[in-house]
Protein backbone atom coordinates (compact mmCIF):
# COMPACT_ATOMS: atom_id res chain seq x y z
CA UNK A 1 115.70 85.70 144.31
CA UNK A 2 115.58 85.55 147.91
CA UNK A 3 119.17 85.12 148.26
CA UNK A 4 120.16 87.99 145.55
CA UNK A 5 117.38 90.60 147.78
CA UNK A 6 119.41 89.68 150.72
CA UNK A 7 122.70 90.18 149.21
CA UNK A 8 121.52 93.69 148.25
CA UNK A 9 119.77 94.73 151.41
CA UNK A 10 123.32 94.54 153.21
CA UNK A 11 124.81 96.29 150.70
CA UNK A 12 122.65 99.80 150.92
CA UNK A 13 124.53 102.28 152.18
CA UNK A 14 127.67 101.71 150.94
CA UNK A 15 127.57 102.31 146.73
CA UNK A 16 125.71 105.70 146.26
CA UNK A 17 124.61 107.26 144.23
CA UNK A 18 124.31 103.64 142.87
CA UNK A 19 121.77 101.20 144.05
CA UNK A 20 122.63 98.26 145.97
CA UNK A 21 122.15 94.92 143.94
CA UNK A 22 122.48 91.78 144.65
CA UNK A 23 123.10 88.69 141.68
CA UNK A 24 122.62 85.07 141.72
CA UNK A 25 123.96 82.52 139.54
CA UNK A 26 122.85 78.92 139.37
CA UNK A 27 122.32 75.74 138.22
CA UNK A 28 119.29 73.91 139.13
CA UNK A 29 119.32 74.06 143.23
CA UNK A 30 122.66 74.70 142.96
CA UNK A 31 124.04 78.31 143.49
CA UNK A 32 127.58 78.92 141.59
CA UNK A 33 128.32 82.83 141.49
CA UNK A 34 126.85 85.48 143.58
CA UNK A 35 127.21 89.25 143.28
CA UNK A 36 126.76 92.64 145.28
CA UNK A 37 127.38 96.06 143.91
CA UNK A 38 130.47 97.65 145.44
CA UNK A 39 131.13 101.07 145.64
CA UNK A 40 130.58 103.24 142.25
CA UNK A 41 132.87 102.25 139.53
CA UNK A 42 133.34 98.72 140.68
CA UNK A 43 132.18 96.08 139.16
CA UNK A 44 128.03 95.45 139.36
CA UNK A 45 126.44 92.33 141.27
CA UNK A 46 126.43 90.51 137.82
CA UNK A 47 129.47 90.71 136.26
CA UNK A 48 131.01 89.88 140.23
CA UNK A 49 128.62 86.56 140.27
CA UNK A 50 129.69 85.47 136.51
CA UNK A 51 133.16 85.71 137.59
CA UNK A 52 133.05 84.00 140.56
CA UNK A 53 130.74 81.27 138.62
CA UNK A 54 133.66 80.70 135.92
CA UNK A 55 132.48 78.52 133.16
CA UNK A 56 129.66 77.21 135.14
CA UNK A 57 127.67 80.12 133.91
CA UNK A 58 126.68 78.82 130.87
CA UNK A 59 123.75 77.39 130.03
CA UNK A 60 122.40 78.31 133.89
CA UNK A 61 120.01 80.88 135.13
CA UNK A 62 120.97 84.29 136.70
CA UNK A 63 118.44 85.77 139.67
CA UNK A 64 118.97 89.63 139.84
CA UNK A 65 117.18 92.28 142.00
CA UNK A 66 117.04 95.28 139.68
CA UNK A 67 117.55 95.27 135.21
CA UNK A 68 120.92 94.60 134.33
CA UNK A 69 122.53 97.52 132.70
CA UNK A 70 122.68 98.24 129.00
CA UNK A 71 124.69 101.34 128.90
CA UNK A 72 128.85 102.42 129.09
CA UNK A 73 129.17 104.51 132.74
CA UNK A 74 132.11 103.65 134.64
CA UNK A 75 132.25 100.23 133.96
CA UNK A 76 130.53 98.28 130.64
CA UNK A 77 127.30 97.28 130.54
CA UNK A 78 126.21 94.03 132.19
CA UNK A 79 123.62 92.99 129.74
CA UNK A 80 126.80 92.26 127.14
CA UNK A 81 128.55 90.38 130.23
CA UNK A 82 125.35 88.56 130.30
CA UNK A 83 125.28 87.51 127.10
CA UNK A 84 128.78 86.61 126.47
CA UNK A 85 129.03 84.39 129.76
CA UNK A 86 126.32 82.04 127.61
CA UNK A 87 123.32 82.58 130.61
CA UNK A 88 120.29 80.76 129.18
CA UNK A 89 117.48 82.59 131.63
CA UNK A 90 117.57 85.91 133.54
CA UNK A 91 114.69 86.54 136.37
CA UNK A 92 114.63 90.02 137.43
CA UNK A 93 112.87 91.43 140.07
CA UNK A 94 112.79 95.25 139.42
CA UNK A 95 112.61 97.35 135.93
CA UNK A 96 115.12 100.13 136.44
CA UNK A 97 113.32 103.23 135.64
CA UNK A 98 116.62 105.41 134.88
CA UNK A 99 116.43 107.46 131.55
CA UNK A 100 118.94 104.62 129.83
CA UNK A 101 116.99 101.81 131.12
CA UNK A 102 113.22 101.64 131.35
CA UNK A 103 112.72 97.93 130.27
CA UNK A 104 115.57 98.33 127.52
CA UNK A 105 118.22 95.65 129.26
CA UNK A 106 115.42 92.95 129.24
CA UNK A 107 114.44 93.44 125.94
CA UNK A 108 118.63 93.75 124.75
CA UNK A 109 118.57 89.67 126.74
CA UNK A 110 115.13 88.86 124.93
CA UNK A 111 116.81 90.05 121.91
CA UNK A 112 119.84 88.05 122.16
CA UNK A 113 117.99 84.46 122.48
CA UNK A 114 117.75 84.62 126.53
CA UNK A 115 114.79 83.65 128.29
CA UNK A 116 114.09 86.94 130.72
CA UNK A 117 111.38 87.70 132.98
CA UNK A 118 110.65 90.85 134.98
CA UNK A 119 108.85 91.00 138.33
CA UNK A 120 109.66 88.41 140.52
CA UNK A 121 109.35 89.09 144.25
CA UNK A 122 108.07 92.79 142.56
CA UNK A 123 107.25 94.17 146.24
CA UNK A 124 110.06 92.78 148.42
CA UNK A 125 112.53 94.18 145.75
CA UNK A 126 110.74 97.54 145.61
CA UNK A 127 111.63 97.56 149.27
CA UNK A 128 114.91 96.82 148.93
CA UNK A 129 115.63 99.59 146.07
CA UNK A 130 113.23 101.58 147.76
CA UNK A 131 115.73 105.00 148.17
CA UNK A 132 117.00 104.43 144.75
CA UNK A 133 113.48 104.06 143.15
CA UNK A 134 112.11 106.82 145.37
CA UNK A 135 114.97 109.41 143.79
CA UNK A 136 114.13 108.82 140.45
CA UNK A 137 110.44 108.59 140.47
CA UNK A 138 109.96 112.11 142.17
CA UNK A 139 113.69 114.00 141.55
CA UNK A 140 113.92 114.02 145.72
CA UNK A 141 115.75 112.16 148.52
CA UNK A 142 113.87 109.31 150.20
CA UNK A 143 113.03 110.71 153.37
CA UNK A 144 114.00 109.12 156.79
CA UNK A 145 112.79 110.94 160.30
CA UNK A 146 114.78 109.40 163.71
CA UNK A 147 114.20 110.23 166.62
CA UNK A 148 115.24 108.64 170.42
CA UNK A 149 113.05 109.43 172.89
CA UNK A 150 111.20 109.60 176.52
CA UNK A 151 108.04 107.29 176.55
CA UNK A 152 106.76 111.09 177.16
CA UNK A 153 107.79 112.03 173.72
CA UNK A 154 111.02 113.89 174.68
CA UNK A 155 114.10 114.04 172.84
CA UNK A 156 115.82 116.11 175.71
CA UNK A 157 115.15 117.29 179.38
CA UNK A 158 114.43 120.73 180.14
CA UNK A 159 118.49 121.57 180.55
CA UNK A 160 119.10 120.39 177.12
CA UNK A 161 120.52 117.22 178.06
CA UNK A 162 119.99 114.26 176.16
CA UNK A 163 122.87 111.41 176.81
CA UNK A 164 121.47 108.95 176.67
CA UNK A 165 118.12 108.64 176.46
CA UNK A 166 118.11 105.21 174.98
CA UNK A 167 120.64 102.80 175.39
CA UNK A 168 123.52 100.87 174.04
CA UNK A 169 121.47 98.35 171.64
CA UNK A 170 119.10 101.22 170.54
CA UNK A 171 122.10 103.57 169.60
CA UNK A 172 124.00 101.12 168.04
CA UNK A 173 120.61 100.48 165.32
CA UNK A 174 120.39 104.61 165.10
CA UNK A 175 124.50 104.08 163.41
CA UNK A 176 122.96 101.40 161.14
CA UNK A 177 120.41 103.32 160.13
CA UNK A 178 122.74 106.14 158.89
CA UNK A 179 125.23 103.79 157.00
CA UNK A 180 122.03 102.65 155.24
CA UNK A 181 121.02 106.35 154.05
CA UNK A 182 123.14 109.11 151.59
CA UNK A 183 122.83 111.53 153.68
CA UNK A 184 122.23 112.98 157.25
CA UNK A 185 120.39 116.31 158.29
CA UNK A 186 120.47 118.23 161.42
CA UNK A 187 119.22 121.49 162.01
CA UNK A 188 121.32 124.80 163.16
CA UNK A 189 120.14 124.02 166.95
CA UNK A 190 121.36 120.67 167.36
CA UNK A 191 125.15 121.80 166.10
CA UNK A 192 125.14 124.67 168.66
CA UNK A 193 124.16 122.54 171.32
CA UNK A 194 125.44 118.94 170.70
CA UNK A 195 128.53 119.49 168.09
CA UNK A 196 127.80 116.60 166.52
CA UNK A 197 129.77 114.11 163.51
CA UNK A 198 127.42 112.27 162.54
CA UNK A 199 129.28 109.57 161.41
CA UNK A 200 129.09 105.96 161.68
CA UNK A 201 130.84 104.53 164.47
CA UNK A 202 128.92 101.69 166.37
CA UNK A 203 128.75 99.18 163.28
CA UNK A 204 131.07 98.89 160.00
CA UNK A 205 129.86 101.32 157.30
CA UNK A 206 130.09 104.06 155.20
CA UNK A 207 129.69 107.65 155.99
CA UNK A 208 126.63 109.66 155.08
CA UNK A 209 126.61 112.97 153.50
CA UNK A 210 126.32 115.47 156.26
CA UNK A 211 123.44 118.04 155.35
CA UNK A 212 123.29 121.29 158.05
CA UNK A 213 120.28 123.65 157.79
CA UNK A 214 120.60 126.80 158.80
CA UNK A 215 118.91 129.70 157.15
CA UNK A 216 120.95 132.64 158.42
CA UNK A 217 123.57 130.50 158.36
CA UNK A 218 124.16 132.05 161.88
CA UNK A 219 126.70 128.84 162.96
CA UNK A 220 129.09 130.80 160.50
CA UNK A 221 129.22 133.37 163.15
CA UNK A 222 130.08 131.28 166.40
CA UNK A 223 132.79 129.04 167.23
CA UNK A 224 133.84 126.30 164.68
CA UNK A 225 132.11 123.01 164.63
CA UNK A 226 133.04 119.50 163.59
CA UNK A 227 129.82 119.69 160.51
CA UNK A 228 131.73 122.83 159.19
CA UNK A 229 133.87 121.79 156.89
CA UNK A 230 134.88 120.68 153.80
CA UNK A 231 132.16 118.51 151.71
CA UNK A 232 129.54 119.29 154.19
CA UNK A 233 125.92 120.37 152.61
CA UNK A 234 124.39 123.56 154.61
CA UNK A 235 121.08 124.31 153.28
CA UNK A 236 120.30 128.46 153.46
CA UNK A 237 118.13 130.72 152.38
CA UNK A 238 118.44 134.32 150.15
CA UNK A 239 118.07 135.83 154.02
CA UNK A 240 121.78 134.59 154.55
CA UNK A 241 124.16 137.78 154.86
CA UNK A 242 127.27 137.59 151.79
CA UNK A 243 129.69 137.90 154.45
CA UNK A 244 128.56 134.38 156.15
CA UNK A 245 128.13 132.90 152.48
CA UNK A 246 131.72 133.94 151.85
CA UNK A 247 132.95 132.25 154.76
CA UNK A 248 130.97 129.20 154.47
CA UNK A 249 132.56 128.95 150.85
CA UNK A 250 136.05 129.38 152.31
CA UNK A 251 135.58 126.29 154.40
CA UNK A 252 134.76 124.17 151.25
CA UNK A 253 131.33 123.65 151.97
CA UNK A 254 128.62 122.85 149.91
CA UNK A 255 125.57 125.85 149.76
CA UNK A 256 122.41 125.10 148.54
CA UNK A 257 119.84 128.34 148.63
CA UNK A 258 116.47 127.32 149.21
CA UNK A 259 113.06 129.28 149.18
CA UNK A 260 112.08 130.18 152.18
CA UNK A 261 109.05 129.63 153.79
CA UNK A 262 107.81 132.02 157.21
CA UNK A 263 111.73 132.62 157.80
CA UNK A 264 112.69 129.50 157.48
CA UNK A 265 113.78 127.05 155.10
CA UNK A 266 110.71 125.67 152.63
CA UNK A 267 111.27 122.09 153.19
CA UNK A 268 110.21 120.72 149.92
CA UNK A 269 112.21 123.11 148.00
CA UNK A 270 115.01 122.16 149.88
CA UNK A 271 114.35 118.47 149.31
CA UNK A 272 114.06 119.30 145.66
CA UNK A 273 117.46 121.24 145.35
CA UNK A 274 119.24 118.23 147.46
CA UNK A 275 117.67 115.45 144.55
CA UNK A 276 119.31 117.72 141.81
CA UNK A 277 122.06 116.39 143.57
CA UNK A 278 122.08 113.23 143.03
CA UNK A 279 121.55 112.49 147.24
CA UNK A 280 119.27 109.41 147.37
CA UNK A 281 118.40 109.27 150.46
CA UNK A 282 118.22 111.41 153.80
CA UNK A 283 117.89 110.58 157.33
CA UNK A 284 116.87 113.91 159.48
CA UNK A 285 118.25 113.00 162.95
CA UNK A 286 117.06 116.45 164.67
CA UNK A 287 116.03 118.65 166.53
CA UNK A 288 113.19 118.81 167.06
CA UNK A 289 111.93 121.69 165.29
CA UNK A 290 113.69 120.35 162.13
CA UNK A 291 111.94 117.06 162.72
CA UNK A 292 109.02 119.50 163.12
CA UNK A 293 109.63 121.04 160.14
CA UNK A 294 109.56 117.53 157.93
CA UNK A 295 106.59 116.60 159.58
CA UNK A 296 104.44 119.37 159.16
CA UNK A 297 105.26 119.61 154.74
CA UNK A 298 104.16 115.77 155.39
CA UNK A 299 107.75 115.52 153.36
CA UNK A 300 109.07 112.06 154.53
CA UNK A 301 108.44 108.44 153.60
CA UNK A 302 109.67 106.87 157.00
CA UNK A 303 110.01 107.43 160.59
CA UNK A 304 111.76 105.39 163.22
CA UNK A 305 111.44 106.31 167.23
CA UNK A 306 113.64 104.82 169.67
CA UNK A 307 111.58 105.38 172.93
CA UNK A 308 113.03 104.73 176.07
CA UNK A 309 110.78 103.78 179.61
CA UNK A 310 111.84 107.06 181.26
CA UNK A 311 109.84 110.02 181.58
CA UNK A 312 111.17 113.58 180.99
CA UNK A 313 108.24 115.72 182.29
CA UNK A 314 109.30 119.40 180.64
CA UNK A 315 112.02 118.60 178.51
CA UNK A 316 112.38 119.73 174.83
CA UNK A 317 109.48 117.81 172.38
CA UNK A 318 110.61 115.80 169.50
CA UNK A 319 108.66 117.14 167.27
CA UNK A 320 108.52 121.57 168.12
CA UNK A 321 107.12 124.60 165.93
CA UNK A 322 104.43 122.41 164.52
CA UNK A 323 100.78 121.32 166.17
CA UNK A 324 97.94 119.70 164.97
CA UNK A 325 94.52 122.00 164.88
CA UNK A 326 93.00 119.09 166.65
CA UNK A 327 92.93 115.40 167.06
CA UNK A 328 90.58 114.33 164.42
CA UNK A 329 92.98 116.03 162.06
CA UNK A 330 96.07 114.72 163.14
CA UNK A 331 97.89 112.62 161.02
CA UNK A 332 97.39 108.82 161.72
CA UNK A 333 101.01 106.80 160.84
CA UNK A 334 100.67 103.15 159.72
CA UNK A 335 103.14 100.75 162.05
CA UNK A 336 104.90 98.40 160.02
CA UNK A 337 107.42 97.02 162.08
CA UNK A 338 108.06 97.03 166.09
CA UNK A 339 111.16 95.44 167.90
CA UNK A 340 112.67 95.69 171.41
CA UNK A 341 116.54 96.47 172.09
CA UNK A 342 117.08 96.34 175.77
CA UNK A 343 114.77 98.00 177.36
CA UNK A 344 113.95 100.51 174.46
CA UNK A 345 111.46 99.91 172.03
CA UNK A 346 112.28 100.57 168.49
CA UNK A 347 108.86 101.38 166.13
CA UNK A 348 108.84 102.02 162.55
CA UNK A 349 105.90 104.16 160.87
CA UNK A 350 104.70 105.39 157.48
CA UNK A 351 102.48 108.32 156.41
């Protein structure tokens, strides 16, 4: 099962709006098949690891991170490849809690004479399906906050000027981090000042959804930008003029109208409009009064700093248009992981 969690883990990222899985196949010590999901309508983990075990498969014991599937999407249902490649035992490690699902596939293998247990290495693959999980559980994107900063907490100095404020090995993490996630969100500010693609270009991977929020939608009335295109998400509010919604349309963007919430957009509506959607997962790169914004609806499940030993004195905060009342009241984050690249220091937290 270790193997199989692995095998999925360095597949997320790259088959949304599926989940990453990851299939084992073997006999005794022996492994004989393995299995990743590709992208969507490729074949899943197990059907890849029964092919690649041939006839070997029968009679031997598949490992799999999340319930086989028992329904027709865009390919047929794994639970009948299952069965028909003669597997004698099944171990999974996560019920899939999608409306076709919910235990059903395990009981389909019980049903059909194999031996199948759910729940194996439960909380390492909960971590691993932890964006797919998240999405269906609640109807909204896992949430991931990143921000690269000064050891004095600043994302910029006082010009505006923030390349680079960590270095090679911390950026290059920041690009894995995005091909891990569905999407990416930056707010109005940081495409009038930076410009920005966010794609993924230090390390092989797959795009993320780029999400732009702007309320006014005020970037429809400047110069053009790289994020204004085609396929790109722009959340808004009822405040934005036709004339801007018009021209955001003509571009072949994506509008989502969100409540708004003291001028700006309400955060957890906006969340909620972007799971309708189908978007698993979202990293929020910036600014900082977007990263604000997450942090004070306490609407995020993860947040990763990159802080670099330099100090910035006055510069722009990472966190802006959000304070706590006082200390005793702030909120206290939980570190669960902490690694050094270069000379940067890269620190995970949750709520």
């Amino acid at each position: 099962m270790r193997h199989a969690l692995r095998l999925a883990r360095a597949g997320t990222g790259a088959t949304y709006p599926n989940p990453s899985v990851g299939a084992v196949v073997a006999r005794g010590d022996e492994v004989v098949g393995v299995g990743r999901s590709g992208p969507a309508g490729q074949a899943h983990a197990e059907v890849k690891a029964l092919r690649k075990a041939g006839e070997a498969a029968r009679g031997a014991t598949m490992y799999v991170t999340l319930e086989p599937c028992r329904h027709f999407g865009r390919t047929p249902p794994c639970t009948r490849a299952i069965r028909e490649a003669g597997i004698a035992r099944v171990y999974v490690s996560v019920t899939d809690p999608a409306p076709p699902m919910r235990g059903r596939g395990i009981k389909e293998l019980r049903k059909a004479g194999i031996e199948t247990h759910a729940g194996v290495m439960l909380e390492a693959g909960e971590r691993v399906h932890a964006h797919y999980l998240h999405h269906l559980r609640t109807g909204r994107p896992w949430v991931s906050l990143k921000v690269a900063t000064s050891i004095d907490g600043r994302l910029a100095a006082a010009s505006g000027d923030s390349k680079w404020i960590t270095g090679e090995a911390a950026r290059k993490q920041g690009h894995r981090l995005r091909a891990s996630h569905h999407a990416i969100a930056v707010g109005a500010g940081t495409v009038r000042a930076d410009d920005p693609q966010l794609t993924v270009r230090a390390v092989r991977g797959v795009d993320p959804q780029p999400v732009v929020f702007d309320s006014k939608l005020r970037l429809l009335e400047g110069p053009r930008r790289k994020l204004l295109a085609e396929g790109s998400f722009i959340v808004h509010t009822a405040a934005a003029p036709k004339a801007l919604r018009v021209r955001a349309d003509a571009l072949g963007m994506r509008r989502i109208v969100a409540k708004s919430r003291k001028g700006r957009v309400d955060i957890d509506d906006a969340l909620a409009r972007l799971g309708e959607l189908e978007l698993r997962s979202l990293m929020v790169e910036g600014g900082g009064e977007l990263l604000g914004a997450f942090i004070a609806a306490q609407a995020w499940q993860e947040l990763h700093v990159f802080r670099a030993p330099i100090l910035l004195g006055e510069g722009r905060p990472a966190f802006a248009q959000w304070a706590a009342r006082a200390v005793k009241s702030a909120p206290r984050l939980r570190r669960v992981s902490e690694k050094r690249l270069g000379e940067d220091l890269w620190s995970v937290f949750v709520p």
